[in-house]
PDB file of N, CA and C in Angstrom:
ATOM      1  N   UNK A   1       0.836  -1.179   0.000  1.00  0.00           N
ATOM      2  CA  UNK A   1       0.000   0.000   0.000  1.00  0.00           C
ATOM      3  C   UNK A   1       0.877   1.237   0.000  1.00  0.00           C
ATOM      4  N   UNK A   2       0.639   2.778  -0.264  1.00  0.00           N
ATOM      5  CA  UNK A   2       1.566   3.558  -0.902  1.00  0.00           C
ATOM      6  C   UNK A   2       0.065   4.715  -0.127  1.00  0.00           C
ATOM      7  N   UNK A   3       0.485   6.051   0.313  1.00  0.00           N
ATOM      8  CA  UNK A   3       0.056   6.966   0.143  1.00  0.00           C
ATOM      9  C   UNK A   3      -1.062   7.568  -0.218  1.00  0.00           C
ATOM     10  N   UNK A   4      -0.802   7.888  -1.360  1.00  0.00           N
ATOM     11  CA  UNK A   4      -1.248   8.364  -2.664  1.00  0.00           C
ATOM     12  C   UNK A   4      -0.478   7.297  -3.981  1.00  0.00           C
ATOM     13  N   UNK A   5      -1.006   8.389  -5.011  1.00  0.00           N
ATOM     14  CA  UNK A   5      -0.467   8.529  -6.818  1.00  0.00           C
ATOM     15  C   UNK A   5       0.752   8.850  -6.311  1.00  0.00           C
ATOM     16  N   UNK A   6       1.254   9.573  -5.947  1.00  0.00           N
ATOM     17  CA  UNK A   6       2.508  10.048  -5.975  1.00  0.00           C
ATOM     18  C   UNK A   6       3.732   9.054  -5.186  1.00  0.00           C
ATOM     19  N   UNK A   7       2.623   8.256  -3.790  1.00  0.00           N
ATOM     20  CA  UNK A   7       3.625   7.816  -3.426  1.00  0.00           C
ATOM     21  C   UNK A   7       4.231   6.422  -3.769  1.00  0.00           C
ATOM     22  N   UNK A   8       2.826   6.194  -4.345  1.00  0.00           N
ATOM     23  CA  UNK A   8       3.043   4.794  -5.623  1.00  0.00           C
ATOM     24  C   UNK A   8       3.943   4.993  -6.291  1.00  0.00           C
ATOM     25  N   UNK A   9       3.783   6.057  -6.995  1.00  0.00           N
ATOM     26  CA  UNK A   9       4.900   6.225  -7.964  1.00  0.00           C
ATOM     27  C   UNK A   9       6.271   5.694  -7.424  1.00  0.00           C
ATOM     28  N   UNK A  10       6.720   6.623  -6.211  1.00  0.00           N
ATOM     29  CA  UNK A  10       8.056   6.464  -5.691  1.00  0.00           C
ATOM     30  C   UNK A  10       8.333   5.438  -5.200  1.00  0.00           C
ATOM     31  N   UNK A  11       6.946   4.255  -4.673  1.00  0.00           N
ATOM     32  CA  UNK A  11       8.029   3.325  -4.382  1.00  0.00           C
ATOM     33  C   UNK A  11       8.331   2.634  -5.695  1.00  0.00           C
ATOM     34  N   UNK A  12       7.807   2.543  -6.645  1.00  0.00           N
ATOM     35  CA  UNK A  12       7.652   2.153  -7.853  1.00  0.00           C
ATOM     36  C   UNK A  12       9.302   2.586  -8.535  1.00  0.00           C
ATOM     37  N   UNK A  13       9.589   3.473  -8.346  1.00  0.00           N
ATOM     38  CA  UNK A  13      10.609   4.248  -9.110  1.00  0.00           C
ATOM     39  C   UNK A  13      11.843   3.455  -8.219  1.00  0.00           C
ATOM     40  N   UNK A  14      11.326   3.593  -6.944  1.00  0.00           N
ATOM     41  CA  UNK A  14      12.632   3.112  -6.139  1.00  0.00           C
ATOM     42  C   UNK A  14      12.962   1.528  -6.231  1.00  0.00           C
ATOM     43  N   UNK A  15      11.728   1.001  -6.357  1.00  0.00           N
ATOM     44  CA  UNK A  15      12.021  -0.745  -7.239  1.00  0.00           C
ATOM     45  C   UNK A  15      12.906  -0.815  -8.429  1.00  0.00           C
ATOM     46  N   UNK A  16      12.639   0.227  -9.098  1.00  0.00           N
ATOM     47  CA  UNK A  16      13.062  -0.186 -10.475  1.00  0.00           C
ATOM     48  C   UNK A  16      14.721   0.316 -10.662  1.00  0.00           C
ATOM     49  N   UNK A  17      14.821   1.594  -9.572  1.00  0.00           N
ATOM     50  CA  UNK A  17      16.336   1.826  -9.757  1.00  0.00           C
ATOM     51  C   UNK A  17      17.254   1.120  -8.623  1.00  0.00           C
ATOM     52  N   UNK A  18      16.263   0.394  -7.880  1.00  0.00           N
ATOM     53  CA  UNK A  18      17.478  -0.553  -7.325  1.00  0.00           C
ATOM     54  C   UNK A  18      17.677  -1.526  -8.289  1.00  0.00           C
ATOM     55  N   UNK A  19      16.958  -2.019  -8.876  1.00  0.00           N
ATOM     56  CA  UNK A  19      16.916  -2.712  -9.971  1.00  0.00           C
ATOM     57  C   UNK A  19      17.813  -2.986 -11.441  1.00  0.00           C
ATOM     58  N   UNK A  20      18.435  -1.827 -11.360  1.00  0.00           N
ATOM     59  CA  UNK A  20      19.528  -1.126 -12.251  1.00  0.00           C
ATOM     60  C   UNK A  20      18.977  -0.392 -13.611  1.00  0.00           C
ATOM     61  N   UNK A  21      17.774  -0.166 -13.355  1.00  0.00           N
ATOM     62  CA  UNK A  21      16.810   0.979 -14.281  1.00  0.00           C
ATOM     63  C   UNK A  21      17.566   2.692 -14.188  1.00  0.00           C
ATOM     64  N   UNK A  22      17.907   3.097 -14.712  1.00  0.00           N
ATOM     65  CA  UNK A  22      18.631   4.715 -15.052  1.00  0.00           C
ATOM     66  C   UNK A  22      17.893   5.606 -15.654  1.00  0.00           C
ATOM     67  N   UNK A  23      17.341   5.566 -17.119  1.00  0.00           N
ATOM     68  CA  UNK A  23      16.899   6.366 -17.436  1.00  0.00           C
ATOM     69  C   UNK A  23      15.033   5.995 -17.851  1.00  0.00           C
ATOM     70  N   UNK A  24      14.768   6.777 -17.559  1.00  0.00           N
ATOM     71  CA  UNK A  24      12.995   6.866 -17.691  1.00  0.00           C
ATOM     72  C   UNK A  24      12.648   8.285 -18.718  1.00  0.00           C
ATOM     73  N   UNK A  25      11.504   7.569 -19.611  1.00  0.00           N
ATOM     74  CA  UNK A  25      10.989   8.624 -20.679  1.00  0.00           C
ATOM     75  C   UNK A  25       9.449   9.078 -20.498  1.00  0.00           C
ATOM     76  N   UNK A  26       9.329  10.100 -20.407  1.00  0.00           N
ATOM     77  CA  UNK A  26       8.308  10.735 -19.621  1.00  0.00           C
ATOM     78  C   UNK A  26       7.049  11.724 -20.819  1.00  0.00           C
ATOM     79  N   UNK A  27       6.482  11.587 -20.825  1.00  0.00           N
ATOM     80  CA  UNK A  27       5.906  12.646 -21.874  1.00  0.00           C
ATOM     81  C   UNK A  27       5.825  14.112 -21.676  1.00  0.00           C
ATOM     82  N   UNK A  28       5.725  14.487 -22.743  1.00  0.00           N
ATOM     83  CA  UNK A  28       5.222  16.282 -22.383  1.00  0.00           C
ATOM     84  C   UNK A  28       3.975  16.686 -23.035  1.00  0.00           C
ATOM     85  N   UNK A  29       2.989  17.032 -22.902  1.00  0.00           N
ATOM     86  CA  UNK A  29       3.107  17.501 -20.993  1.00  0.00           C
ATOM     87  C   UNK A  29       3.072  16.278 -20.095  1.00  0.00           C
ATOM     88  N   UNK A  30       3.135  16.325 -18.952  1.00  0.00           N
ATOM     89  CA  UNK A  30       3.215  15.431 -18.031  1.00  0.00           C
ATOM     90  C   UNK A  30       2.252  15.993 -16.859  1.00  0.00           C
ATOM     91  N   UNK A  31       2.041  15.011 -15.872  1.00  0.00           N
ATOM     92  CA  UNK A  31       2.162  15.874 -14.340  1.00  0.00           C
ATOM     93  C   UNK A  31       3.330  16.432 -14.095  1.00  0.00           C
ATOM     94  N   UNK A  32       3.154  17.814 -13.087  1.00  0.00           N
ATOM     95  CA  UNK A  32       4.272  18.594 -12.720  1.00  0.00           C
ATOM     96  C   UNK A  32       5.146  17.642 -11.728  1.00  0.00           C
ATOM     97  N   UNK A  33       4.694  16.826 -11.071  1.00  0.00           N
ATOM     98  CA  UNK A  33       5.234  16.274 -10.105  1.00  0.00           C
ATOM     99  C   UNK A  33       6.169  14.960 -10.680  1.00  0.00           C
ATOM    100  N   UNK A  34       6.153  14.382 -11.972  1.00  0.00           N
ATOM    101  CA  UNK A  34       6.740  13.673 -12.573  1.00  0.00           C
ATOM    102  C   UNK A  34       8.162  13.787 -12.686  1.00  0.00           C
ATOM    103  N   UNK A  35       8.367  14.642 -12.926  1.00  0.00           N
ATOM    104  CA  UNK A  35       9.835  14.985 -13.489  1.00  0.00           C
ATOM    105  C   UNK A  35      10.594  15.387 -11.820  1.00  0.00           C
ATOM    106  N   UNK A  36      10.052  15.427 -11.332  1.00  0.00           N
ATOM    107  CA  UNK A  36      10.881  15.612  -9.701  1.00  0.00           C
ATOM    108  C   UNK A  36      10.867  14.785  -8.777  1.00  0.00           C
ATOM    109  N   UNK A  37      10.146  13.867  -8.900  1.00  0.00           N
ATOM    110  CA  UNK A  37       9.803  12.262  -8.336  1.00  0.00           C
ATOM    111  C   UNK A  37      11.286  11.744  -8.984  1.00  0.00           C
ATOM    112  N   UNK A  38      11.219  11.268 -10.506  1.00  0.00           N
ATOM    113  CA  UNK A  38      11.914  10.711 -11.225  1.00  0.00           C
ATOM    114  C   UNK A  38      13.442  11.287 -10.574  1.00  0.00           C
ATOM    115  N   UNK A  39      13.827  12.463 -10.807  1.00  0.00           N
ATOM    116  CA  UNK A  39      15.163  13.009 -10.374  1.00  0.00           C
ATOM    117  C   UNK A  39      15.540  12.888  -8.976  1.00  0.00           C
ATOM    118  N   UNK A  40      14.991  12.526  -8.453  1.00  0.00           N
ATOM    119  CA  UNK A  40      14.485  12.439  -6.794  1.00  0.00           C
ATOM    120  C   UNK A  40      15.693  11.137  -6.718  1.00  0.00           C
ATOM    121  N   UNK A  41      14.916  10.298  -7.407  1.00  0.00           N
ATOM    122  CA  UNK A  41      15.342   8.814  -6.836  1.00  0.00           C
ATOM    123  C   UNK A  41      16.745   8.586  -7.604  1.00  0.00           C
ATOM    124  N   UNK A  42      16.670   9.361  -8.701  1.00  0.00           N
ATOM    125  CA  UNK A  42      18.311   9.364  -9.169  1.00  0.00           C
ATOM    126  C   UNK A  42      18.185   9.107 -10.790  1.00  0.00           C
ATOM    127  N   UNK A  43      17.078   9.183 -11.377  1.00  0.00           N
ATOM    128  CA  UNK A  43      16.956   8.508 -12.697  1.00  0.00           C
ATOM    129  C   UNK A  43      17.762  10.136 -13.444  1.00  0.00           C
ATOM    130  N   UNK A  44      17.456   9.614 -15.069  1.00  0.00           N
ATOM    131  CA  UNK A  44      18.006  10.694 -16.300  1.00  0.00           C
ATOM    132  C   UNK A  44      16.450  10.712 -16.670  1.00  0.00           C
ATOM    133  N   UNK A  45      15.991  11.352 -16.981  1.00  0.00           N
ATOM    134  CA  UNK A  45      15.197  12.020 -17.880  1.00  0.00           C
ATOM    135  C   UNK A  45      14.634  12.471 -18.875  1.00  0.00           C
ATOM    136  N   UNK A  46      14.055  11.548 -19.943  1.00  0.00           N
ATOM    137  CA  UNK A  46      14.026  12.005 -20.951  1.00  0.00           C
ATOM    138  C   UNK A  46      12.639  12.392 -21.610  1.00  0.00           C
ATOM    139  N   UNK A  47      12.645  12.942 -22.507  1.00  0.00           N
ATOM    140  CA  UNK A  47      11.183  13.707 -22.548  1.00  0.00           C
ATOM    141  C   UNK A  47      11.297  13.335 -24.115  1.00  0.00           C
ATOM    142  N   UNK A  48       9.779  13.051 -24.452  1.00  0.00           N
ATOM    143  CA  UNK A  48       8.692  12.665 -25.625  1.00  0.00           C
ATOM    144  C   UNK A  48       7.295  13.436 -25.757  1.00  0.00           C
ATOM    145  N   UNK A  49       7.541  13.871 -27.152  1.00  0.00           N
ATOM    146  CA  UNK A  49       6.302  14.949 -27.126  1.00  0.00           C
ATOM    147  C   UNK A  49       5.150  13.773 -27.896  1.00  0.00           C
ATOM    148  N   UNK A  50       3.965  14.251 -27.981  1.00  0.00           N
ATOM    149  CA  UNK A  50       2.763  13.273 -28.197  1.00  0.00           C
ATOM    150  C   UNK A  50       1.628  13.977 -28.553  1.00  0.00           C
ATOM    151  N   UNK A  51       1.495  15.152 -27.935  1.00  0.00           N
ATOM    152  CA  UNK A  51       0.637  15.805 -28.254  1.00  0.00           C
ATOM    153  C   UNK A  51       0.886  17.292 -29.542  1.00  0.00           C
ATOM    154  N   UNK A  52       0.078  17.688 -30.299  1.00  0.00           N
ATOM    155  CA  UNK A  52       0.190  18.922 -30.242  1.00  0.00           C
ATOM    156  C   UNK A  52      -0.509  20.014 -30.627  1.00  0.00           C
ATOM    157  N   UNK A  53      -0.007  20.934 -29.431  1.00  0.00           N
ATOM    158  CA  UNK A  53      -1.231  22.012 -28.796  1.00  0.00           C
ATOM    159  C   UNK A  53      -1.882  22.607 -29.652  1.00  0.00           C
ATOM    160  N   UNK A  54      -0.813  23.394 -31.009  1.00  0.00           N
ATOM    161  CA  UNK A  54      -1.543  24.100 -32.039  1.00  0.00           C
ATOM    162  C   UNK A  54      -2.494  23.332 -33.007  1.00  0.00           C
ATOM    163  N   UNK A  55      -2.304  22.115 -32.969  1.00  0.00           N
ATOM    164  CA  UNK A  55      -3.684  21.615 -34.350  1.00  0.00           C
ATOM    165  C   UNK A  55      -4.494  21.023 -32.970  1.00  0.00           C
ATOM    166  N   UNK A  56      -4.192  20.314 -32.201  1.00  0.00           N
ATOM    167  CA  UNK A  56      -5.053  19.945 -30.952  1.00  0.00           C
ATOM    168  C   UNK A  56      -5.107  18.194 -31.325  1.00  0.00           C
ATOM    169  N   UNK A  57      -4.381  17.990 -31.965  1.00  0.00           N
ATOM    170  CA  UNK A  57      -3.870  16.198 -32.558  1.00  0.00           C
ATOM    171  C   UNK A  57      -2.847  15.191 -31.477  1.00  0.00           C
ATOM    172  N   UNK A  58      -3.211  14.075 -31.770  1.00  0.00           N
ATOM    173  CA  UNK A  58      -1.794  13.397 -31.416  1.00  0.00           C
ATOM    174  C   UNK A  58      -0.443  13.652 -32.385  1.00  0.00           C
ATOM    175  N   UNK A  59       0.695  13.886 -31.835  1.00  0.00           N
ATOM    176  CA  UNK A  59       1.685  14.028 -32.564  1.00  0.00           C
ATOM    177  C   UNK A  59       2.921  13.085 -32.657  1.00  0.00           C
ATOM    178  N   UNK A  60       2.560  12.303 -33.267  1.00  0.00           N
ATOM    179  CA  UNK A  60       3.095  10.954 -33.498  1.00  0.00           C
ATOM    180  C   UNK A  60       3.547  10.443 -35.139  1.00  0.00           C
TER     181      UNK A  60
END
């Protein structure tokens, strides 16, 4: 059991980088709280766009 969303996340994150997991790819936009969870526990960061804002499409 975990918290919240958020704290799921972290133990989640913290499984996977004891695990020998490093880098995680995150979308943009995201939750704000994503990208500071992730850096938290020690990961790299990488970002994938998907959406986009000006036609209002998936951008894929």
């Amino acid at each position: 059991q975990s918290l919240s969303g958020t704290g799921a996340i972290r133990i989640g994150l913290d499984f996977l980088y004891r695990n020998g997991f490093r880098t995680a790819y995150v979308s943009s936009p995201t939750w704000g709280n994503h990208d500071s969870i992730l850096q938290t526990v020690g990961f790299e960061v990488r970002k994938y766009r998907y959406w986009n804002k000006d036609k209002l499409t998936l951008d894929i």
